[in-house]
PDB file of N, CA and C in Angstrom:
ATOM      1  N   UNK A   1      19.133  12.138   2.902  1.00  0.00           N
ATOM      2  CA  UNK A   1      18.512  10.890   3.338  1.00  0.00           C
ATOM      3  C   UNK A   1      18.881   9.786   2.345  1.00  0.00           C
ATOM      4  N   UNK A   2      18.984   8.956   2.967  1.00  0.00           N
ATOM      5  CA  UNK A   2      19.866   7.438   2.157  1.00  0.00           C
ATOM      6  C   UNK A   2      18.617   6.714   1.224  1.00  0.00           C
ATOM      7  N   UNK A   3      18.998   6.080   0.194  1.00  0.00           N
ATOM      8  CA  UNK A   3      17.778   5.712  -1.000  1.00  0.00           C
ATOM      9  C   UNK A   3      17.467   4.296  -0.129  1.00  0.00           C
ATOM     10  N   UNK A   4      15.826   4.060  -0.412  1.00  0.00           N
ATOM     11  CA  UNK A   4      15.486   2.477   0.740  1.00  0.00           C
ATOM     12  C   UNK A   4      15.868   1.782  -0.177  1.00  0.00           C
ATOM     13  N   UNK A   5      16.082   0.390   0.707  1.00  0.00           N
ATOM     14  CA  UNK A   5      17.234  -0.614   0.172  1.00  0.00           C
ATOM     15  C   UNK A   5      15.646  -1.682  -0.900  1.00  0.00           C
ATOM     16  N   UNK A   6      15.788  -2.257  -1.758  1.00  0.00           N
ATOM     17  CA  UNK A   6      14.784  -2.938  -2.354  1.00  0.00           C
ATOM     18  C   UNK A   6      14.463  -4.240  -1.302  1.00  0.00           C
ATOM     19  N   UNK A   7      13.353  -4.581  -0.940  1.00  0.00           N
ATOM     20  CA  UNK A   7      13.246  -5.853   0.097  1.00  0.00           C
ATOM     21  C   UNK A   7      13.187  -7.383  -1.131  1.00  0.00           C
ATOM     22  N   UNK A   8      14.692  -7.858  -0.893  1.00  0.00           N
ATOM     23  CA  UNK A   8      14.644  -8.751  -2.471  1.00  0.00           C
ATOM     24  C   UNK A   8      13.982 -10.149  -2.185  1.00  0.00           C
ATOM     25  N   UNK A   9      13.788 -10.442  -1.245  1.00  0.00           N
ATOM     26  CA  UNK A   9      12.438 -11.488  -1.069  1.00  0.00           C
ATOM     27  C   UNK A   9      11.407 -11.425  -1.480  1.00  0.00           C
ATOM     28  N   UNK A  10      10.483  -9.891  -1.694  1.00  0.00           N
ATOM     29  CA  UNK A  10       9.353  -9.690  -2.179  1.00  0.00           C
ATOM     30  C   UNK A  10       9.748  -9.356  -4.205  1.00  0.00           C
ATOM     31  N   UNK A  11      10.660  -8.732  -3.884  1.00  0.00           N
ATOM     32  CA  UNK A  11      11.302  -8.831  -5.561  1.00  0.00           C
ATOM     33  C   UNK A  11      11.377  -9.503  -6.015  1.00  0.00           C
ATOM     34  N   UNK A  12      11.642 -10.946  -5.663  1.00  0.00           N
ATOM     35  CA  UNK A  12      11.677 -11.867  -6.318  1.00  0.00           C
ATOM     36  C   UNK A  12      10.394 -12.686  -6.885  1.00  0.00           C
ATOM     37  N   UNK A  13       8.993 -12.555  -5.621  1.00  0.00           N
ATOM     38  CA  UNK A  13       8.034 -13.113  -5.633  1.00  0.00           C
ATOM     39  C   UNK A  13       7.138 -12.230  -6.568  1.00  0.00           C
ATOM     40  N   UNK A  14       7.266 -11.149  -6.406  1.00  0.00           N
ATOM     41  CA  UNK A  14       5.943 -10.083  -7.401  1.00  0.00           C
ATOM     42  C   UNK A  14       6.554  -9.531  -8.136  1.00  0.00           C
ATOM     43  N   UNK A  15       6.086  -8.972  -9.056  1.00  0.00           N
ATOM     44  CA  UNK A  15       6.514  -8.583 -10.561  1.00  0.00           C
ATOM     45  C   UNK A  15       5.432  -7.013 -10.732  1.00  0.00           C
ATOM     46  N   UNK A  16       6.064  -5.878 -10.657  1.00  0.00           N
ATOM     47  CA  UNK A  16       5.320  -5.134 -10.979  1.00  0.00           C
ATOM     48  C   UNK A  16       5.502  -4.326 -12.249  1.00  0.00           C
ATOM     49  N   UNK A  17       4.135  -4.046 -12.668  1.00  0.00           N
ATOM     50  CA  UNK A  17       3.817  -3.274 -14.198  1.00  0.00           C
ATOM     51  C   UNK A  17       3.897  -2.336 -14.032  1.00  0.00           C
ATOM     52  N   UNK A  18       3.920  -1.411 -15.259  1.00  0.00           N
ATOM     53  CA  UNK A  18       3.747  -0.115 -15.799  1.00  0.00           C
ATOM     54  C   UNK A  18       2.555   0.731 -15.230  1.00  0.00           C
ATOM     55  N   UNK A  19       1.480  -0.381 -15.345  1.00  0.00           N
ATOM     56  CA  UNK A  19       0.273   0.386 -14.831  1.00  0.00           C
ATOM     57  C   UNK A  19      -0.162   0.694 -13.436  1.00  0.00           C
ATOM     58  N   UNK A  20       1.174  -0.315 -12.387  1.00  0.00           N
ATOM     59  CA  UNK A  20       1.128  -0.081 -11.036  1.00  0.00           C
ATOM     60  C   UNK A  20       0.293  -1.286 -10.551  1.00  0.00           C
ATOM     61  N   UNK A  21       0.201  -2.113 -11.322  1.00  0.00           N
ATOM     62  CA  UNK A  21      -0.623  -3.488 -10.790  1.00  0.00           C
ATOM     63  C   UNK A  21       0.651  -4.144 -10.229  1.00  0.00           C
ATOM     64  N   UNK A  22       0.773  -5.098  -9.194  1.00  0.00           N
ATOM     65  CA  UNK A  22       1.633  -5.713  -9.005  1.00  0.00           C
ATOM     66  C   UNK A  22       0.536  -7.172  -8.557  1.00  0.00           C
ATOM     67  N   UNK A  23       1.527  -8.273  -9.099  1.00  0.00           N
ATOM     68  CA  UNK A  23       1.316  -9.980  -9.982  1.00  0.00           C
ATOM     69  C   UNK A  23       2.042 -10.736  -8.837  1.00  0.00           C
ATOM     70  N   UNK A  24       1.772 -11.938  -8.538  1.00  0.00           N
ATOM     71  CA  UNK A  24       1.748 -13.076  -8.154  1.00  0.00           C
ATOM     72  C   UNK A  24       1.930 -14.479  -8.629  1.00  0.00           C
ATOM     73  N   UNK A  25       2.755 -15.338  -8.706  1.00  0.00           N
ATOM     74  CA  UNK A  25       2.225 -16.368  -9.152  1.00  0.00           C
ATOM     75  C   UNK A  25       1.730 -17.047  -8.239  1.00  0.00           C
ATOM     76  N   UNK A  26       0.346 -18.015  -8.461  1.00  0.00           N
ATOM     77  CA  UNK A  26      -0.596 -18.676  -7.260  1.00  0.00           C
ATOM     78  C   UNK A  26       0.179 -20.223  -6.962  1.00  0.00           C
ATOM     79  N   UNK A  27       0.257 -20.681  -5.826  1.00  0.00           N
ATOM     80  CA  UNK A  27       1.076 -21.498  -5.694  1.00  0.00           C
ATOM     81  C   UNK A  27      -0.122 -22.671  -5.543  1.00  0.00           C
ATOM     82  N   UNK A  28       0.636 -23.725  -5.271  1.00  0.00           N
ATOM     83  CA  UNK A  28      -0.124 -25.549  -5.468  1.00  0.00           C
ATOM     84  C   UNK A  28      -0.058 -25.829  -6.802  1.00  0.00           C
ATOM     85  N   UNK A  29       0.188 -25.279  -7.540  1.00  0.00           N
ATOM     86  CA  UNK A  29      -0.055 -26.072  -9.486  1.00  0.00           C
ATOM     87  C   UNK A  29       1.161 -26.699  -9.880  1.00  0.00           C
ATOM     88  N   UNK A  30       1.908 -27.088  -9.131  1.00  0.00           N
ATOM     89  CA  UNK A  30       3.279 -27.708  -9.821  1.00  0.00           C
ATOM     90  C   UNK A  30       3.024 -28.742 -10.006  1.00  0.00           C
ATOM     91  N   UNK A  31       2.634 -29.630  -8.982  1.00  0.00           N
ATOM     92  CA  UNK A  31       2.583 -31.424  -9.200  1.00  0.00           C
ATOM     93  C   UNK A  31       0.983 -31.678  -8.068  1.00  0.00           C
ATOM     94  N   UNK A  32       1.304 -32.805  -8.507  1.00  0.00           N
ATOM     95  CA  UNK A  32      -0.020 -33.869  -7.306  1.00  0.00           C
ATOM     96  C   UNK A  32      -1.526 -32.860  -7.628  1.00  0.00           C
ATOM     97  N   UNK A  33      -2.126 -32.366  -8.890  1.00  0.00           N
ATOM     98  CA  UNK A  33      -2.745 -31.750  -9.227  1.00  0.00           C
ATOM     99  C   UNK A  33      -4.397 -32.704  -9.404  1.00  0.00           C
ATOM    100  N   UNK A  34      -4.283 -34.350  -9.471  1.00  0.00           N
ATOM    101  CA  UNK A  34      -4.995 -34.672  -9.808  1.00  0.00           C
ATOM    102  C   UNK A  34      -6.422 -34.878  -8.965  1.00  0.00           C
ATOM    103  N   UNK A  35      -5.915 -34.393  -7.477  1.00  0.00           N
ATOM    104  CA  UNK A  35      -7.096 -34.616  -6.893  1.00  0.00           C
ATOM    105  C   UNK A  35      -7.377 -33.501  -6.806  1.00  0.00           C
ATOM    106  N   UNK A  36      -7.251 -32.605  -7.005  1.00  0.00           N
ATOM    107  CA  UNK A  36      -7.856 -31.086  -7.417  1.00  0.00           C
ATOM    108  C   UNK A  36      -8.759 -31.002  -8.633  1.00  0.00           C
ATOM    109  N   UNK A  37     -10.244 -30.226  -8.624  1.00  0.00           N
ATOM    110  CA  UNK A  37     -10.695 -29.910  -9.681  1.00  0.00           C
ATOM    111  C   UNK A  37     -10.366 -29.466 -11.010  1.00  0.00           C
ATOM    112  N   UNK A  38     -10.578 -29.476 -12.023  1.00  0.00           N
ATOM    113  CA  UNK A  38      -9.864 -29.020 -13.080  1.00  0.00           C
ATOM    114  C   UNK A  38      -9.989 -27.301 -13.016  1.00  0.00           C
ATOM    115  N   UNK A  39     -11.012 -26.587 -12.672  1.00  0.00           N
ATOM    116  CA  UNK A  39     -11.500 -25.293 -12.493  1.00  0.00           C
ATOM    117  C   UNK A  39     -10.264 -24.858 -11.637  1.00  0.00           C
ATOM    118  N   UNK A  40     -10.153 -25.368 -10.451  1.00  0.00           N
ATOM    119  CA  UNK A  40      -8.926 -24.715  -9.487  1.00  0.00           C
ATOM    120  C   UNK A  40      -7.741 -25.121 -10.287  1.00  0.00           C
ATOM    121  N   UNK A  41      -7.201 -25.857 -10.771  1.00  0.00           N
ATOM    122  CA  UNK A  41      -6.153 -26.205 -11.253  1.00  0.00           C
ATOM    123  C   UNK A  41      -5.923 -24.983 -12.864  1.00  0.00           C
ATOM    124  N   UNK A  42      -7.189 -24.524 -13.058  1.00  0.00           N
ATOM    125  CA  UNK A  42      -7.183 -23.773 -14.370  1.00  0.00           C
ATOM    126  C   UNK A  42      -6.928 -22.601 -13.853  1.00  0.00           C
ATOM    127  N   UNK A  43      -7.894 -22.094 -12.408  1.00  0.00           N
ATOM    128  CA  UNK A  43      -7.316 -20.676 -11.611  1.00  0.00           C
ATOM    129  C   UNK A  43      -6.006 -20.597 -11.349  1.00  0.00           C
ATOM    130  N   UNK A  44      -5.254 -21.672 -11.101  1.00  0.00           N
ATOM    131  CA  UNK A  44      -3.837 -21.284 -10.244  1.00  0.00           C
ATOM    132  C   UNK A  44      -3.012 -20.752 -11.720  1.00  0.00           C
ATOM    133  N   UNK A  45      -3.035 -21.357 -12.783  1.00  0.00           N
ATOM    134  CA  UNK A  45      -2.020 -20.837 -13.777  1.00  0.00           C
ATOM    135  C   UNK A  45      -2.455 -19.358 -13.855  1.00  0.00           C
ATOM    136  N   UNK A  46      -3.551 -18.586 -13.660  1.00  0.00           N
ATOM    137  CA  UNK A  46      -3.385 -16.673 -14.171  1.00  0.00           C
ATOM    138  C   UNK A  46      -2.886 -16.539 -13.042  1.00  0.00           C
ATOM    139  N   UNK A  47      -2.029 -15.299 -13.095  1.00  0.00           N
ATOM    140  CA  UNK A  47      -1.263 -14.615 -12.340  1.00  0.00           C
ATOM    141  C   UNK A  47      -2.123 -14.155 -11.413  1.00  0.00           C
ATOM    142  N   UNK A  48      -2.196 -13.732  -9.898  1.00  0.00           N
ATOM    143  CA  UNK A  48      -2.962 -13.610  -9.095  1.00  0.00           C
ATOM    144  C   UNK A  48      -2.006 -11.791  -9.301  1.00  0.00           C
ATOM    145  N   UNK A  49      -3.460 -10.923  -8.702  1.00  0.00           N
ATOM    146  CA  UNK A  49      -3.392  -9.371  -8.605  1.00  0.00           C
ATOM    147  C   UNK A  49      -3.309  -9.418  -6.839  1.00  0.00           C
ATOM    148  N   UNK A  50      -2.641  -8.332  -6.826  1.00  0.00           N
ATOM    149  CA  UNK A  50      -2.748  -7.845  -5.173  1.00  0.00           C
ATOM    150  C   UNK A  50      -3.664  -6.276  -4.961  1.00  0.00           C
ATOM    151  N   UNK A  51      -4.369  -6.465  -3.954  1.00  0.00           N
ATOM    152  CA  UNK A  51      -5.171  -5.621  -3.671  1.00  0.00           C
ATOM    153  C   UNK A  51      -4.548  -4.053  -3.513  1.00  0.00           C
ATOM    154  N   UNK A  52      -5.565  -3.205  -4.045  1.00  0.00           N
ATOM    155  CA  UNK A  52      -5.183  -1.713  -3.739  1.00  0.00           C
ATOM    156  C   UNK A  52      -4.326  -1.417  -2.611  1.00  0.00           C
ATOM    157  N   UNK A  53      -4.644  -1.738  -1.299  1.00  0.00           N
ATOM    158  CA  UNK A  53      -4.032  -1.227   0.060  1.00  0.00           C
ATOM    159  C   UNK A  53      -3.309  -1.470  -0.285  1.00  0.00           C
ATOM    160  N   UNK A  54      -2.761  -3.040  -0.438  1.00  0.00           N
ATOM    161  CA  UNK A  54      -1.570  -4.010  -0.454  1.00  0.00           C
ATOM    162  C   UNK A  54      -0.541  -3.628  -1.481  1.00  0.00           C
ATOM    163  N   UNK A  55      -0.795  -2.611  -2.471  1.00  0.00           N
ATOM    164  CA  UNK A  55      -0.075  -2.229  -3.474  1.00  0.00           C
ATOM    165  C   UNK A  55       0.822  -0.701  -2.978  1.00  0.00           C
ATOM    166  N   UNK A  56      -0.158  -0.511  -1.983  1.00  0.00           N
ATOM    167  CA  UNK A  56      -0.048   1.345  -1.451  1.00  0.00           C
ATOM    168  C   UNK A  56       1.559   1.084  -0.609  1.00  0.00           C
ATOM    169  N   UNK A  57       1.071  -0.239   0.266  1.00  0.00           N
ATOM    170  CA  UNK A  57       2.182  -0.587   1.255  1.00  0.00           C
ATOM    171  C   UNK A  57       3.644  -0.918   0.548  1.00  0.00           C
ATOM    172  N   UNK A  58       3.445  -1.763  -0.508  1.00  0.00           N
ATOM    173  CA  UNK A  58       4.919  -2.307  -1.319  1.00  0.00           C
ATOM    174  C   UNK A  58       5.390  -1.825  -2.205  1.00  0.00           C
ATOM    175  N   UNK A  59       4.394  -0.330  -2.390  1.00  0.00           N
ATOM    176  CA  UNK A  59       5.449   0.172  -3.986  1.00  0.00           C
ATOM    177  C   UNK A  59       6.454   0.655  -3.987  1.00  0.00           C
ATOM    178  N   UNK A  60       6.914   1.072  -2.681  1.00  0.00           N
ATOM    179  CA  UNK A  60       8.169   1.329  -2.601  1.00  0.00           C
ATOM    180  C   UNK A  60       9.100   0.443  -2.456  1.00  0.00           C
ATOM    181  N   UNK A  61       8.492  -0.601  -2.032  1.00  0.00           N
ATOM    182  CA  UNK A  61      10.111  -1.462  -1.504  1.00  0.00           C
ATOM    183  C   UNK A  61      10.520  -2.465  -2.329  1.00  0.00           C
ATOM    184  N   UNK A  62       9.746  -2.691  -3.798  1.00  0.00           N
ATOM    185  CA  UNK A  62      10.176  -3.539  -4.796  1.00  0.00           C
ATOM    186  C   UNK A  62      10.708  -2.770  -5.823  1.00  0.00           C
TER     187      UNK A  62
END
């Protein structure tokens, strides 16, 4: 049976660890930030986590 091909669209977007967490960066924080709260504007810079299921489904294909 042939090895699955990596899906490099999602490779590019998530970044996965050692520990099997796979990362996100949260999008809207680049520019035009000022009519946004400072609190949301402070959430978007940590790396956003993806949920258990959601990790079950993509660990293979990144």
């Amino acid at each position: 049976m042939p090895k699955q091909k990596t899906h490099k669209s999602s490779s590019k977007v998530l970044k996965k660890h050692k520990s099997g967490v796979i990362t996100y960066k949260k999008s809207g924080g680049n520019h035009q930030t000022a009519k946004d709260t400072a609190k949301a504007v402070r959430q978007r810079r940590k790396a956003g986590k993806l949920a258990k299921g959601t990790v079950d489904k993509l660990k293979n294909v990144i």
